[in-house]
PDB file of N, CA and C in Angstrom:
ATOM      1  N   UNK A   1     119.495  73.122  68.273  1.00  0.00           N
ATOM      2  CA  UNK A   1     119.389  74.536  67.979  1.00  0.00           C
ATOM      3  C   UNK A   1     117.967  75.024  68.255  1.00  0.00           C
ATOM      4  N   UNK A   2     117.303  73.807  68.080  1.00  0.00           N
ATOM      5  CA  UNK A   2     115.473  74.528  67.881  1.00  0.00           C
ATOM      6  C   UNK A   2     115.464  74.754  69.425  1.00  0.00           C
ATOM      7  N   UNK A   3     115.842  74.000  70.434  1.00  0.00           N
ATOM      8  CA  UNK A   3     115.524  73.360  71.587  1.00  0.00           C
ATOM      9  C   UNK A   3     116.412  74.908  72.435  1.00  0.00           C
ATOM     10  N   UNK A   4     117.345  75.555  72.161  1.00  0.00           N
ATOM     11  CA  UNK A   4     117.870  76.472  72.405  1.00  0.00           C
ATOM     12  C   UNK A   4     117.310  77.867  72.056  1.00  0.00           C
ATOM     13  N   UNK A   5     117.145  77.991  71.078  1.00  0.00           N
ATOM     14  CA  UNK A   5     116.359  79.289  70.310  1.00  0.00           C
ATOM     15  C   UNK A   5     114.776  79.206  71.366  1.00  0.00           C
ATOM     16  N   UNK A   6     114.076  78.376  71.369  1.00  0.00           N
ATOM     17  CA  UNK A   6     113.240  78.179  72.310  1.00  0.00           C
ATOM     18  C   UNK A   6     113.053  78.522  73.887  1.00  0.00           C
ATOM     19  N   UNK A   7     114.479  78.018  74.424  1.00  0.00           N
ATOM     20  CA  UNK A   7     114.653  78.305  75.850  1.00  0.00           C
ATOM     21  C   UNK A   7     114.573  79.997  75.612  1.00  0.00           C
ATOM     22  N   UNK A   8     115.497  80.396  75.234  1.00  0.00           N
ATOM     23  CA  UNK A   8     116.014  81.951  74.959  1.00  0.00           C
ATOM     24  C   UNK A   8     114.359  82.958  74.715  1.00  0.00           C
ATOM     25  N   UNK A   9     113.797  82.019  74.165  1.00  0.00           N
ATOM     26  CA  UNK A   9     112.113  82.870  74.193  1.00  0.00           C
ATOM     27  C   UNK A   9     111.464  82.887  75.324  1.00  0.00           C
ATOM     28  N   UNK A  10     111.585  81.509  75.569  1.00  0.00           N
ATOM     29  CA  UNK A  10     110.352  81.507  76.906  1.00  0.00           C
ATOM     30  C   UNK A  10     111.722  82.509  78.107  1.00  0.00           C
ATOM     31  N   UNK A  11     112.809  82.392  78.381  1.00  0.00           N
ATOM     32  CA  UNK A  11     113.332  83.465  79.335  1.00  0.00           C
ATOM     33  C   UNK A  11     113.500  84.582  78.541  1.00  0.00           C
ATOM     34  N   UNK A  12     113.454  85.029  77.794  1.00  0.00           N
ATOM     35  CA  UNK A  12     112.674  86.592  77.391  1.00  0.00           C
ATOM     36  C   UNK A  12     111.045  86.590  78.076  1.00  0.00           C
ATOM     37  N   UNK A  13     110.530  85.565  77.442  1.00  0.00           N
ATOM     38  CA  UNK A  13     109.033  86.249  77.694  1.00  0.00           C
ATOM     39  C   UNK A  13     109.034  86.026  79.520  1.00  0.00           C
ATOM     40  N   UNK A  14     109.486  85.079  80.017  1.00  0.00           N
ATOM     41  CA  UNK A  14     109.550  85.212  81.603  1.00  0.00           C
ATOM     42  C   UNK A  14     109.969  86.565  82.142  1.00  0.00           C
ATOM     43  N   UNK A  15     111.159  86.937  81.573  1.00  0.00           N
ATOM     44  CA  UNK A  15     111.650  88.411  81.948  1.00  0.00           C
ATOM     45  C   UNK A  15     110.432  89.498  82.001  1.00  0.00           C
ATOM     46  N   UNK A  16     109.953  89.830  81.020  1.00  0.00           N
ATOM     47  CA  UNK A  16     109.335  90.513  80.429  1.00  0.00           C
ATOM     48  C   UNK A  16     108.114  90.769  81.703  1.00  0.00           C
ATOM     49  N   UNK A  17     107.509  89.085  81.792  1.00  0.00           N
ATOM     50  CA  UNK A  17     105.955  89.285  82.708  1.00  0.00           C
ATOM     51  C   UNK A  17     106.560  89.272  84.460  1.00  0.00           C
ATOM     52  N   UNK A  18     107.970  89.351  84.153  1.00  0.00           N
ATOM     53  CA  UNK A  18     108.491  89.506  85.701  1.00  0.00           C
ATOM     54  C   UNK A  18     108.620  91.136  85.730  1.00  0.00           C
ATOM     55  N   UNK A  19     108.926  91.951  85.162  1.00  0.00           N
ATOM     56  CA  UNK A  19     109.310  93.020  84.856  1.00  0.00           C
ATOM     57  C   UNK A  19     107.849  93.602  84.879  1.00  0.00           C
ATOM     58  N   UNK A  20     106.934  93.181  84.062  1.00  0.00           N
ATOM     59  CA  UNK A  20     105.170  93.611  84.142  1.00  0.00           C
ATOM     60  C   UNK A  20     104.786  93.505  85.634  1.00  0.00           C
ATOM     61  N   UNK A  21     104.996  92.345  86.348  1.00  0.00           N
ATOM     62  CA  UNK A  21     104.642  92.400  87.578  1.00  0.00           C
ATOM     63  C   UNK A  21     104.994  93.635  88.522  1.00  0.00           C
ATOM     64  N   UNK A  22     106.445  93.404  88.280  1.00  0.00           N
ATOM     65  CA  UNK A  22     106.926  94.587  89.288  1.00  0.00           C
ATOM     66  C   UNK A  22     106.781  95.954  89.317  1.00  0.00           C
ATOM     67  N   UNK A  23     105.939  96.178  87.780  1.00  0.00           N
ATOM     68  CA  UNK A  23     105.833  97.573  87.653  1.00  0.00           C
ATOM     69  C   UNK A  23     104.266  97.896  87.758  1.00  0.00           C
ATOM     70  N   UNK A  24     103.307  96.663  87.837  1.00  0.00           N
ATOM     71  CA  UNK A  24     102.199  96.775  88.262  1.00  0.00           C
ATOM     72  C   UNK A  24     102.093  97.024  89.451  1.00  0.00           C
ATOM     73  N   UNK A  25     102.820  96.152  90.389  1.00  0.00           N
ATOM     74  CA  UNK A  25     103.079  96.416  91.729  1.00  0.00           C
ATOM     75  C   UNK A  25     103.695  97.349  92.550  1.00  0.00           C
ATOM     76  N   UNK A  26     104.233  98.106  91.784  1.00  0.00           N
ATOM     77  CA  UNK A  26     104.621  99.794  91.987  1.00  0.00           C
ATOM     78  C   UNK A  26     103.733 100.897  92.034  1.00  0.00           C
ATOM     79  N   UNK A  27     103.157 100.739  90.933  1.00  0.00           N
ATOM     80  CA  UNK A  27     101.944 101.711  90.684  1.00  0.00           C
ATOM     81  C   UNK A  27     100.725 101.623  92.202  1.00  0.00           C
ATOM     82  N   UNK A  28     100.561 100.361  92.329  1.00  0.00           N
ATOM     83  CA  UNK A  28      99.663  99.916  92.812  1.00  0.00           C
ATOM     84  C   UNK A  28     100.332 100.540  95.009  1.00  0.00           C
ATOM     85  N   UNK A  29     101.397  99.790  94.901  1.00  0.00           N
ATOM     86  CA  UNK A  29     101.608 100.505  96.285  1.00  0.00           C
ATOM     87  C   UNK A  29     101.778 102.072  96.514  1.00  0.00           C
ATOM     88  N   UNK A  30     102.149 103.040  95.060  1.00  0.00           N
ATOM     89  CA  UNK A  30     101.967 104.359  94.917  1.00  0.00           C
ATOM     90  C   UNK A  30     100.552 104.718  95.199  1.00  0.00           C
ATOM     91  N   UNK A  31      99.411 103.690  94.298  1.00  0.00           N
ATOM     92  CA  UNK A  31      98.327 104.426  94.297  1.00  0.00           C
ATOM     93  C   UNK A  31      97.280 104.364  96.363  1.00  0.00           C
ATOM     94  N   UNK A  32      97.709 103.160  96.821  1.00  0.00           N
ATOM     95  CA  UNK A  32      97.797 103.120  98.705  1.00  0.00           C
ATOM     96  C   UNK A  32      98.617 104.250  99.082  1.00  0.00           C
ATOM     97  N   UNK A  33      99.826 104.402  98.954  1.00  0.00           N
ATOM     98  CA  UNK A  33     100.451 105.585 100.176  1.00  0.00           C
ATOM     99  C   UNK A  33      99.543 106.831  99.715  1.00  0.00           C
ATOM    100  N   UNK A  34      99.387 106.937  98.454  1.00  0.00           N
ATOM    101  CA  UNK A  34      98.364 108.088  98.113  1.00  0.00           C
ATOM    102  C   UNK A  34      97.056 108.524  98.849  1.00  0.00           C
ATOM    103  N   UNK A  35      96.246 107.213  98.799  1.00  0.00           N
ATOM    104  CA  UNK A  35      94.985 107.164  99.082  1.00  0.00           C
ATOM    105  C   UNK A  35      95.598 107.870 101.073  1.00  0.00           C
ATOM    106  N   UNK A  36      96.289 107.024 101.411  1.00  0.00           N
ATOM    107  CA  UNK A  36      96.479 106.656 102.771  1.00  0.00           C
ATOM    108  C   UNK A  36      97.241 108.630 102.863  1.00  0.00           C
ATOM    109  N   UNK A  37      97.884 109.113 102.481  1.00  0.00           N
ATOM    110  CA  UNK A  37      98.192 110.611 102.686  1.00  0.00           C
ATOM    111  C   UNK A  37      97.056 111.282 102.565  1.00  0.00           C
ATOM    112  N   UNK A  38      96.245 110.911 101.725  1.00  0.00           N
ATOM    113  CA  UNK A  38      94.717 111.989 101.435  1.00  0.00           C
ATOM    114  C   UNK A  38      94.241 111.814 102.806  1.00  0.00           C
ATOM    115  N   UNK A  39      93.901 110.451 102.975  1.00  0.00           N
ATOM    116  CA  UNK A  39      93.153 110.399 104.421  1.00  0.00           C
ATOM    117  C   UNK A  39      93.808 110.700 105.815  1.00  0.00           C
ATOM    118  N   UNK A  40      95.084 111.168 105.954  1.00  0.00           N
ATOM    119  CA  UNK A  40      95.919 111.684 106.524  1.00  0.00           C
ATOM    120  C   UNK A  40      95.599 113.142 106.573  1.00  0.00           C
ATOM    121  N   UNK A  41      95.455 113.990 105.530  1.00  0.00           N
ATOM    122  CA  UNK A  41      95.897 114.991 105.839  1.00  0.00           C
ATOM    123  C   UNK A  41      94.493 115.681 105.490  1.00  0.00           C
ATOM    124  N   UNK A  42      93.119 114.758 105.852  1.00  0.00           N
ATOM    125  CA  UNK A  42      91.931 115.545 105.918  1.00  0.00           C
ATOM    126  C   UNK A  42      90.929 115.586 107.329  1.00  0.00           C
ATOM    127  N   UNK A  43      91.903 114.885 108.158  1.00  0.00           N
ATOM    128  CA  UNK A  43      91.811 114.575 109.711  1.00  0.00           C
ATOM    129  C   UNK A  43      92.188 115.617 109.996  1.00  0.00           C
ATOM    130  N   UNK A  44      91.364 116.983 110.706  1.00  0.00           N
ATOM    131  CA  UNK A  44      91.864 117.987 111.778  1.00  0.00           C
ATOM    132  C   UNK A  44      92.542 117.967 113.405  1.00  0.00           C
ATOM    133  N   UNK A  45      93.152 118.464 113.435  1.00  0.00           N
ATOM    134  CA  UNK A  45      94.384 118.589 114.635  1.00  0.00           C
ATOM    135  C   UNK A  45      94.932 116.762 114.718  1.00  0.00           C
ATOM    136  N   UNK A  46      95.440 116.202 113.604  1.00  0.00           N
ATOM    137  CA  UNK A  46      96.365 115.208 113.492  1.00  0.00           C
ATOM    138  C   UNK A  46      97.152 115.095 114.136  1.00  0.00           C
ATOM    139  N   UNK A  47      98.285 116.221 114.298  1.00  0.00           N
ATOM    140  CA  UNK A  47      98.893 116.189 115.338  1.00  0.00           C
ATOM    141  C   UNK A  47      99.102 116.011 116.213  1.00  0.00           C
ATOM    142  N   UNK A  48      97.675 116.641 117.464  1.00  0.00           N
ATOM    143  CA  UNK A  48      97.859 116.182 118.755  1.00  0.00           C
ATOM    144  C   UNK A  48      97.066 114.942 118.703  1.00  0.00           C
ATOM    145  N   UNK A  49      96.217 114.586 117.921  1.00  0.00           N
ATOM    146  CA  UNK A  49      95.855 113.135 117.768  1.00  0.00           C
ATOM    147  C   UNK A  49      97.024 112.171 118.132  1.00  0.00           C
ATOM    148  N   UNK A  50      97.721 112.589 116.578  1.00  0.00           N
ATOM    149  CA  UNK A  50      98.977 111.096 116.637  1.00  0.00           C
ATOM    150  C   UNK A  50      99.824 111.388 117.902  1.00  0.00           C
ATOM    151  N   UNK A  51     100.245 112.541 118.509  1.00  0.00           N
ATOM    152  CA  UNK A  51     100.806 112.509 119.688  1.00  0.00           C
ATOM    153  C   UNK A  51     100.614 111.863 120.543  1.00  0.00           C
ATOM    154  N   UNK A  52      98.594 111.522 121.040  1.00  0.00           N
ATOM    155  CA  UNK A  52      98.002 111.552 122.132  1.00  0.00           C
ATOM    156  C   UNK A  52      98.209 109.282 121.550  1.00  0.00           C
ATOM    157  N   UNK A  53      97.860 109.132 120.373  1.00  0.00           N
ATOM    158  CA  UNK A  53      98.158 107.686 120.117  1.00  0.00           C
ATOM    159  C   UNK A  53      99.437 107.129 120.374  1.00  0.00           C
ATOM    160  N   UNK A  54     100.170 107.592 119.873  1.00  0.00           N
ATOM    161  CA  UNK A  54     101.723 107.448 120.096  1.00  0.00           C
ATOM    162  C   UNK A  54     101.891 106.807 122.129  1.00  0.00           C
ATOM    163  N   UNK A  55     101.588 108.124 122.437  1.00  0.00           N
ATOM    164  CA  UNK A  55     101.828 107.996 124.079  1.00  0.00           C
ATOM    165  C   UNK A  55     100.752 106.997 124.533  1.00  0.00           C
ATOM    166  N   UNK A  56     100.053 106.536 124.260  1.00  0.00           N
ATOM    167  CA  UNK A  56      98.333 105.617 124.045  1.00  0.00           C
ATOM    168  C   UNK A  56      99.553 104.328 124.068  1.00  0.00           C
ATOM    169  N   UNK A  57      99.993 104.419 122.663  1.00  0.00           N
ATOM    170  CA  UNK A  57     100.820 102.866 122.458  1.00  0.00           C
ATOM    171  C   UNK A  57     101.820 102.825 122.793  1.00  0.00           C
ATOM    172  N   UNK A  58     102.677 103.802 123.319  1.00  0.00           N
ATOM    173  CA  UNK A  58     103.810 103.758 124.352  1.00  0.00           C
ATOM    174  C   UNK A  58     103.639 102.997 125.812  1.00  0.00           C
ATOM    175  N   UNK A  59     102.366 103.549 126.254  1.00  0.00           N
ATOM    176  CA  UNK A  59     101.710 103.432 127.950  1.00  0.00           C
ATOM    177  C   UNK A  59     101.298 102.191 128.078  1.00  0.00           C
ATOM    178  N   UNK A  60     100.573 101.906 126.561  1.00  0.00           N
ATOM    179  CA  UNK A  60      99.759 100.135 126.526  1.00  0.00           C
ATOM    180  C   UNK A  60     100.310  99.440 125.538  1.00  0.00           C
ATOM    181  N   UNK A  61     101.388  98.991 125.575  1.00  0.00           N
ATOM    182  CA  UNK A  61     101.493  98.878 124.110  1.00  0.00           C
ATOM    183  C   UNK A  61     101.238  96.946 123.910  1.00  0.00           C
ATOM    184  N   UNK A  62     100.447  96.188 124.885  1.00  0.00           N
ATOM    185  CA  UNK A  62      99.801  94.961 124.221  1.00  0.00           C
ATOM    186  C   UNK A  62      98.360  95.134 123.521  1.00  0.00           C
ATOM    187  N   UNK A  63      97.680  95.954 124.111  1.00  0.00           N
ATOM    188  CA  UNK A  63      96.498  96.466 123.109  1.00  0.00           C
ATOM    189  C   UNK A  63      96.235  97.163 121.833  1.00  0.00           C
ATOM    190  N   UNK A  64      95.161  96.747 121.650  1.00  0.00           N
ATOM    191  CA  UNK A  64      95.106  97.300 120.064  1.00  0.00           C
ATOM    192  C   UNK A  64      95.199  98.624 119.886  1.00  0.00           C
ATOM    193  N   UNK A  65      95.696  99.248 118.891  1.00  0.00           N
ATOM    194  CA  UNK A  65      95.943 100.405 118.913  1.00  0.00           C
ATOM    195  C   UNK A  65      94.206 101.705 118.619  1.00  0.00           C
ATOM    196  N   UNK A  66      93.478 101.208 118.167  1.00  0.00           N
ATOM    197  CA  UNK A  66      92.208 101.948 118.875  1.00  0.00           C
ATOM    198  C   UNK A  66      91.670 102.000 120.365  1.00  0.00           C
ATOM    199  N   UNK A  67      92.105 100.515 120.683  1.00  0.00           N
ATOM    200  CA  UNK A  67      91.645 100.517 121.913  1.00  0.00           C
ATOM    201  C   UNK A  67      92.750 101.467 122.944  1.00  0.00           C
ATOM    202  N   UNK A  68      93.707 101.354 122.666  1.00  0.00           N
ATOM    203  CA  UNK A  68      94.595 101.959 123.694  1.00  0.00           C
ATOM    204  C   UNK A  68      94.458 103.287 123.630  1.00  0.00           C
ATOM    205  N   UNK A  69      94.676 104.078 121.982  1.00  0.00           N
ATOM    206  CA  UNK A  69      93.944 105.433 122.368  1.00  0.00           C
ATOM    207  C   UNK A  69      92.980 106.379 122.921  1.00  0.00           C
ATOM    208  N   UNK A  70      91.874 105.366 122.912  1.00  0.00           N
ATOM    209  CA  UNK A  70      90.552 105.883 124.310  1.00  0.00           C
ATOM    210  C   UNK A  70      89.948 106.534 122.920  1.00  0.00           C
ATOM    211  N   UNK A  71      89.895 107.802 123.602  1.00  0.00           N
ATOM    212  CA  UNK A  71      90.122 109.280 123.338  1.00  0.00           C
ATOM    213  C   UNK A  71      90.392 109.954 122.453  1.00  0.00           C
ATOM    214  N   UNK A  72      91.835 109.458 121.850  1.00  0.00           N
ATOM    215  CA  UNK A  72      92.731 110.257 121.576  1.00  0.00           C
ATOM    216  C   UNK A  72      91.971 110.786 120.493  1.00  0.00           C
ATOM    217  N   UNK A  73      91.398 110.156 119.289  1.00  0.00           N
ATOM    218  CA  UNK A  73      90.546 110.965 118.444  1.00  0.00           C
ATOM    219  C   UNK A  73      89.036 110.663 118.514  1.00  0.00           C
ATOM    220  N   UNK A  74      88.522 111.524 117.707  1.00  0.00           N
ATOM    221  CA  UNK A  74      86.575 111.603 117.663  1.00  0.00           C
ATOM    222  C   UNK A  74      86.805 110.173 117.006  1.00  0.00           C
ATOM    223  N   UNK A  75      85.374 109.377 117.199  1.00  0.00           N
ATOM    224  CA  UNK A  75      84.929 108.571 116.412  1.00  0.00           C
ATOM    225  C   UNK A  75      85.286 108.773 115.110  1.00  0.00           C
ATOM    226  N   UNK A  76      85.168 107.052 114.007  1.00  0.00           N
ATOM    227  CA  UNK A  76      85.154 107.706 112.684  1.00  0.00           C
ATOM    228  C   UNK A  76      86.443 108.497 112.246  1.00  0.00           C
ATOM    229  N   UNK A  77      86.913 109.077 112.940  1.00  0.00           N
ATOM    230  CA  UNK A  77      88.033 109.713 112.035  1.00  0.00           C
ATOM    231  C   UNK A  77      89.431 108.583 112.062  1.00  0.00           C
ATOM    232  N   UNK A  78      89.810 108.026 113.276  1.00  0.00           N
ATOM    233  CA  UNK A  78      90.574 106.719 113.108  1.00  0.00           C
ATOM    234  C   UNK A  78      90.314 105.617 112.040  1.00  0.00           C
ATOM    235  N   UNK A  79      88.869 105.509 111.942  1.00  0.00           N
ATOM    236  CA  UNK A  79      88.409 104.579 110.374  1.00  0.00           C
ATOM    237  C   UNK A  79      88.353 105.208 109.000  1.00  0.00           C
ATOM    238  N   UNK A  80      88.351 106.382 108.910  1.00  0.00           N
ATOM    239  CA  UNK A  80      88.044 107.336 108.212  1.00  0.00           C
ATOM    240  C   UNK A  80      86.458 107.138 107.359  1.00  0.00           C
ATOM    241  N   UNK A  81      85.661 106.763 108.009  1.00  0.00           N
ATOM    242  CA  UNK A  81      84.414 106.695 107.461  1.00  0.00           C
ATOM    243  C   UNK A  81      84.308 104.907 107.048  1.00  0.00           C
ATOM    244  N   UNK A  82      85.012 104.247 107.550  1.00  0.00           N
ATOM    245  CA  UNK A  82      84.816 102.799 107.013  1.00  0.00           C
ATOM    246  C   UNK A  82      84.005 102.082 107.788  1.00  0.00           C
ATOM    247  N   UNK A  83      83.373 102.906 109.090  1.00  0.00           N
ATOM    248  CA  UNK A  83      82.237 102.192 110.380  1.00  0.00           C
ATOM    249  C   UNK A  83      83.027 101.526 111.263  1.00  0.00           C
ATOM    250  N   UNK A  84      82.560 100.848 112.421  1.00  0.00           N
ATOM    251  CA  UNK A  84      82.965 100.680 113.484  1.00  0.00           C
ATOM    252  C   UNK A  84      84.352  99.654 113.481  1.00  0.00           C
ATOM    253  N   UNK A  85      85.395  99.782 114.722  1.00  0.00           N
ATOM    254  CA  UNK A  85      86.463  98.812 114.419  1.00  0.00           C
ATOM    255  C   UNK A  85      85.824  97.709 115.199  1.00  0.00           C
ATOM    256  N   UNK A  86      86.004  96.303 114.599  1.00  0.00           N
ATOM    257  CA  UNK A  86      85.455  95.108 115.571  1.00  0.00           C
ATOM    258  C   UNK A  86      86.174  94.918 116.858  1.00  0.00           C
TER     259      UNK A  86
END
């Protein structure tokens, strides 16, 4: 009985820090698409940017995707201020 009442705790408390995980890990990929929309939508003429990348990685598409765009945007705004891509 002891040996039973026991199991039944530790898979509660397993549940529990499985359930903590997954809801840490929610928050956490909410608080990225967030960050990642801010820096999205403080880039001017985005549009024909991502157009001009798009057709960039359509035309080349074994190269890296900075490299293949050239052009397509100003410096810096593809990193969004994080400095040069290696």
């Amino acid at each position: 009985m002891c040996w039973t009442r026991q199991a039944e705790l530790v898979d509660g408390l397993v549940e529990l820090l499985v359930g903590l995980i997954h809801k840490i890990n929610a928050r956490a990929e909410r608080k990225v698409e967030k960050e990642l929309i801010g820096e999205l939508t403080a880039v001017k003429g985005k549009r024909g940017i991502f157009s001009k990348m798009v057709n960039a990685a359509i035309e080349h598409p074994d190269e890296r995707a900075d490299r293949a765009a050239g052009g397509a945007a100003p410096p810096g705004d593809l990193c969004a201020g994080r400095g040069p891509v290696a």
